[in-house]
C-alpha atoms as a PDB file:
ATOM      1  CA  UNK A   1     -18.326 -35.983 109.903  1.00  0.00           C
ATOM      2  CA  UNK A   2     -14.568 -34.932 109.078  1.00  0.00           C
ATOM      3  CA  UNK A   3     -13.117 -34.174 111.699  1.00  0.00           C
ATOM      4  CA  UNK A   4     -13.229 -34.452 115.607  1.00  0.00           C
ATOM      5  CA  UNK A   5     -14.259 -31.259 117.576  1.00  0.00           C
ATOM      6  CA  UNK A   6     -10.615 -30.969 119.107  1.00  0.00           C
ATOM      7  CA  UNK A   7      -9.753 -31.052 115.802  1.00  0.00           C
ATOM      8  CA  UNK A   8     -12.013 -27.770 114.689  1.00  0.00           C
ATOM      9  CA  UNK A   9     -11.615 -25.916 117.680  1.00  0.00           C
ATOM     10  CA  UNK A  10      -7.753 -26.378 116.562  1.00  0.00           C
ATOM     11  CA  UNK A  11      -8.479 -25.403 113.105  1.00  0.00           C
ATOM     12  CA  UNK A  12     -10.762 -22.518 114.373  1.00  0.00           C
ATOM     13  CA  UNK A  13      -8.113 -20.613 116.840  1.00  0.00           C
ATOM     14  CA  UNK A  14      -5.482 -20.693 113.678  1.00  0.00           C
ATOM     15  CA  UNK A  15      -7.898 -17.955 112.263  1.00  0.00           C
ATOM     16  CA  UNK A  16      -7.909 -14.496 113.983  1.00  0.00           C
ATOM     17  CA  UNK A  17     -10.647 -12.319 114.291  1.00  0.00           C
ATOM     18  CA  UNK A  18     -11.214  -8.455 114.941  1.00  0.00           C
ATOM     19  CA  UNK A  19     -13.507  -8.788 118.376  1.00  0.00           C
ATOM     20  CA  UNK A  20     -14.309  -5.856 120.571  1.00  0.00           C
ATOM     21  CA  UNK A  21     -14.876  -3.539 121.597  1.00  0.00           C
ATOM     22  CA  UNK A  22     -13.121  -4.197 124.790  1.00  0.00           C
ATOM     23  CA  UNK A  23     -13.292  -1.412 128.521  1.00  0.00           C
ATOM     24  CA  UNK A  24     -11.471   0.988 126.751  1.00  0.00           C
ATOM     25  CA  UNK A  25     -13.762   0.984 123.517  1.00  0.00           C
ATOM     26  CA  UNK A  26     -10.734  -0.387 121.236  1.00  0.00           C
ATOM     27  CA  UNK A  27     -10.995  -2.982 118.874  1.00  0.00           C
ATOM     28  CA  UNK A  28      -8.641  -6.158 119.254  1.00  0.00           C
ATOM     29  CA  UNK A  29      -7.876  -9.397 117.727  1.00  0.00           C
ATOM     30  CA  UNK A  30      -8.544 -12.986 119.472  1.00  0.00           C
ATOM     31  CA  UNK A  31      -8.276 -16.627 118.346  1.00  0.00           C
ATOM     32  CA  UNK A  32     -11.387 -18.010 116.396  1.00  0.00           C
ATOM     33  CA  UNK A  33     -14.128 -20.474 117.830  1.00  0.00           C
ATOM     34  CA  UNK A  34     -16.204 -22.352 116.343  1.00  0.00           C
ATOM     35  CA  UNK A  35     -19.185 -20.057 116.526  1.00  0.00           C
ATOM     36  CA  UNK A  36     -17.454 -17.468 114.310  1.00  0.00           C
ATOM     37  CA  UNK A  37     -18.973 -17.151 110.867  1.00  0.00           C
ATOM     38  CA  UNK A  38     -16.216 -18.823 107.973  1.00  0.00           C
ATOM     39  CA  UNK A  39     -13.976 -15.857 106.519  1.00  0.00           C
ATOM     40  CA  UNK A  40     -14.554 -14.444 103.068  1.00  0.00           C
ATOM     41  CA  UNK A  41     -12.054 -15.640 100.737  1.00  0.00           C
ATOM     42  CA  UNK A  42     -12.572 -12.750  98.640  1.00  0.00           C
ATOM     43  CA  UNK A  43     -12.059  -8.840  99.988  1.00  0.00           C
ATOM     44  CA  UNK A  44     -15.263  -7.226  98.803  1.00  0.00           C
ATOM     45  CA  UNK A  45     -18.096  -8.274  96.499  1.00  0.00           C
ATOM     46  CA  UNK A  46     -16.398  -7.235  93.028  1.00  0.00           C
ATOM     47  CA  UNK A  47     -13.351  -9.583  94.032  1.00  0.00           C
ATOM     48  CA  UNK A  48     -15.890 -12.002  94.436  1.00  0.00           C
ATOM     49  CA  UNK A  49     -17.742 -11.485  90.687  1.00  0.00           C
ATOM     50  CA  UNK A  50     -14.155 -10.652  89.363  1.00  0.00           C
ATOM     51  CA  UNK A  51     -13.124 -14.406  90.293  1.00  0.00           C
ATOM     52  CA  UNK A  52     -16.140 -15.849  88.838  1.00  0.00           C
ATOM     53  CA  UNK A  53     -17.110 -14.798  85.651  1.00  0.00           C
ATOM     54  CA  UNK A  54     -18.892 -11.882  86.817  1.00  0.00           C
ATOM     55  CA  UNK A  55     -21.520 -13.944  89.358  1.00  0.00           C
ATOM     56  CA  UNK A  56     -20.904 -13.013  92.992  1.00  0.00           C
ATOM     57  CA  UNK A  57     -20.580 -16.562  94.795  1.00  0.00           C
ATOM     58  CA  UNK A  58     -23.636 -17.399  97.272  1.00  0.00           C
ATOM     59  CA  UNK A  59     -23.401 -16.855 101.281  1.00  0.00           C
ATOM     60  CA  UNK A  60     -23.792 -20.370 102.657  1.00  0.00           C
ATOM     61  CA  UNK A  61     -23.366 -19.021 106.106  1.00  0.00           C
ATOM     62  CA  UNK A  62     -26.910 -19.085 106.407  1.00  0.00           C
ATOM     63  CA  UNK A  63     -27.820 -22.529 104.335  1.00  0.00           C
ATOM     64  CA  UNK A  64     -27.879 -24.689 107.014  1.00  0.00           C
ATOM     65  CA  UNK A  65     -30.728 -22.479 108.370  1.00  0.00           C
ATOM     66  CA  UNK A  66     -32.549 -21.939 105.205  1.00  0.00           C
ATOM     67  CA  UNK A  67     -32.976 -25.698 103.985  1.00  0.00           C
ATOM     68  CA  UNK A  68     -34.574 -29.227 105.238  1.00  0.00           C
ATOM     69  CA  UNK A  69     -31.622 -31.536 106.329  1.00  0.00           C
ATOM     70  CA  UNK A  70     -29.379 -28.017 105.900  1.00  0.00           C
ATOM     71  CA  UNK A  71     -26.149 -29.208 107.070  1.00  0.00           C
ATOM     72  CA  UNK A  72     -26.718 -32.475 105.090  1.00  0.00           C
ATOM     73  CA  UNK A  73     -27.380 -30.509 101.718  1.00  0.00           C
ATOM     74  CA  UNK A  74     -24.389 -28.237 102.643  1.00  0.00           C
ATOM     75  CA  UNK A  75     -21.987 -31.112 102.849  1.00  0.00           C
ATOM     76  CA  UNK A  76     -22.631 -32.593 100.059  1.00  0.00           C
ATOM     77  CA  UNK A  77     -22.511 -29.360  98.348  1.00  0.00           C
ATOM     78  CA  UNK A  78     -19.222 -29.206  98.873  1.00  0.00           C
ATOM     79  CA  UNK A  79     -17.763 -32.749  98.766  1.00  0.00           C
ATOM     80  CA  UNK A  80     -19.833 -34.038  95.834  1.00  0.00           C
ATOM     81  CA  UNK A  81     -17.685 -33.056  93.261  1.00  0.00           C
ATOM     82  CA  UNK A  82     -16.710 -35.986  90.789  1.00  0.00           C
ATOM     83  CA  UNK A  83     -14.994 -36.377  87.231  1.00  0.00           C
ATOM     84  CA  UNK A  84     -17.169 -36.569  84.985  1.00  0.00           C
ATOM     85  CA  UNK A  85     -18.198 -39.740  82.682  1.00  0.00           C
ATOM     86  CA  UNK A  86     -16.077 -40.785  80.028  1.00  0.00           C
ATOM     87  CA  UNK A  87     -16.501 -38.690  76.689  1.00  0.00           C
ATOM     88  CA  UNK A  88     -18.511 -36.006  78.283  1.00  0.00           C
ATOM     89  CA  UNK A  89     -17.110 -33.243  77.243  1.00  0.00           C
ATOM     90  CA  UNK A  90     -16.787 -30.478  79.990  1.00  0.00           C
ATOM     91  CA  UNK A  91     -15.938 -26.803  79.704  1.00  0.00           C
ATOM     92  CA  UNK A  92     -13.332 -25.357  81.286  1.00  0.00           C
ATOM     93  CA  UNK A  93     -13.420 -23.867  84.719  1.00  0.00           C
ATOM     94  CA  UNK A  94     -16.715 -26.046  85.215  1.00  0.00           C
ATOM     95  CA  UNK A  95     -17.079 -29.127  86.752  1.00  0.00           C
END
């Protein structure tokens, strides 16, 4: 909806991933494709609760999977975002 699939697989191979193990049993790193699951942005869970408020942010890996018209809900999860109406008072950090 984005962006074109050249355009992913691009974005996708910037991202390196720990693959392996290869004939000699070692772990390496390769470019990423499009199948690979999305990175963390947080090192471990208490990062994650540490960054926000103390709630540990959901997996959406799996939402697609998990809900009617998944990729649909997913997208507009995270594009919906607005300002809100004028005089609504909002608290900060939230939106």
């Amino acid at each position: 909806v984005t962006h074109t699939t050249e355009e992913l697989v691009e974005m996708a191979s910037e991202v390196d991933f720990v693959d392996g193990p290869n004939d000699e049993g070692e772990m390496f790193e390769r470019p990423g494709k499009l199948t690979d699951p999305l990175p963390s942005p947080y090192q471990n869970d208490e990062a994650g609760r540490a960054a926000n408020g103390g709630a540990l942010p959901p997996d959406l890996s799996l939402m697609v999977k998990a809900r009617h018209a998944g990729q649909d809900y997913l997208f507009h999860l995270l594009t919906g975002y607005c300002d809100p109406p004028a005089g609504k008072p909002m608290m900060p950090g939230l939106y």
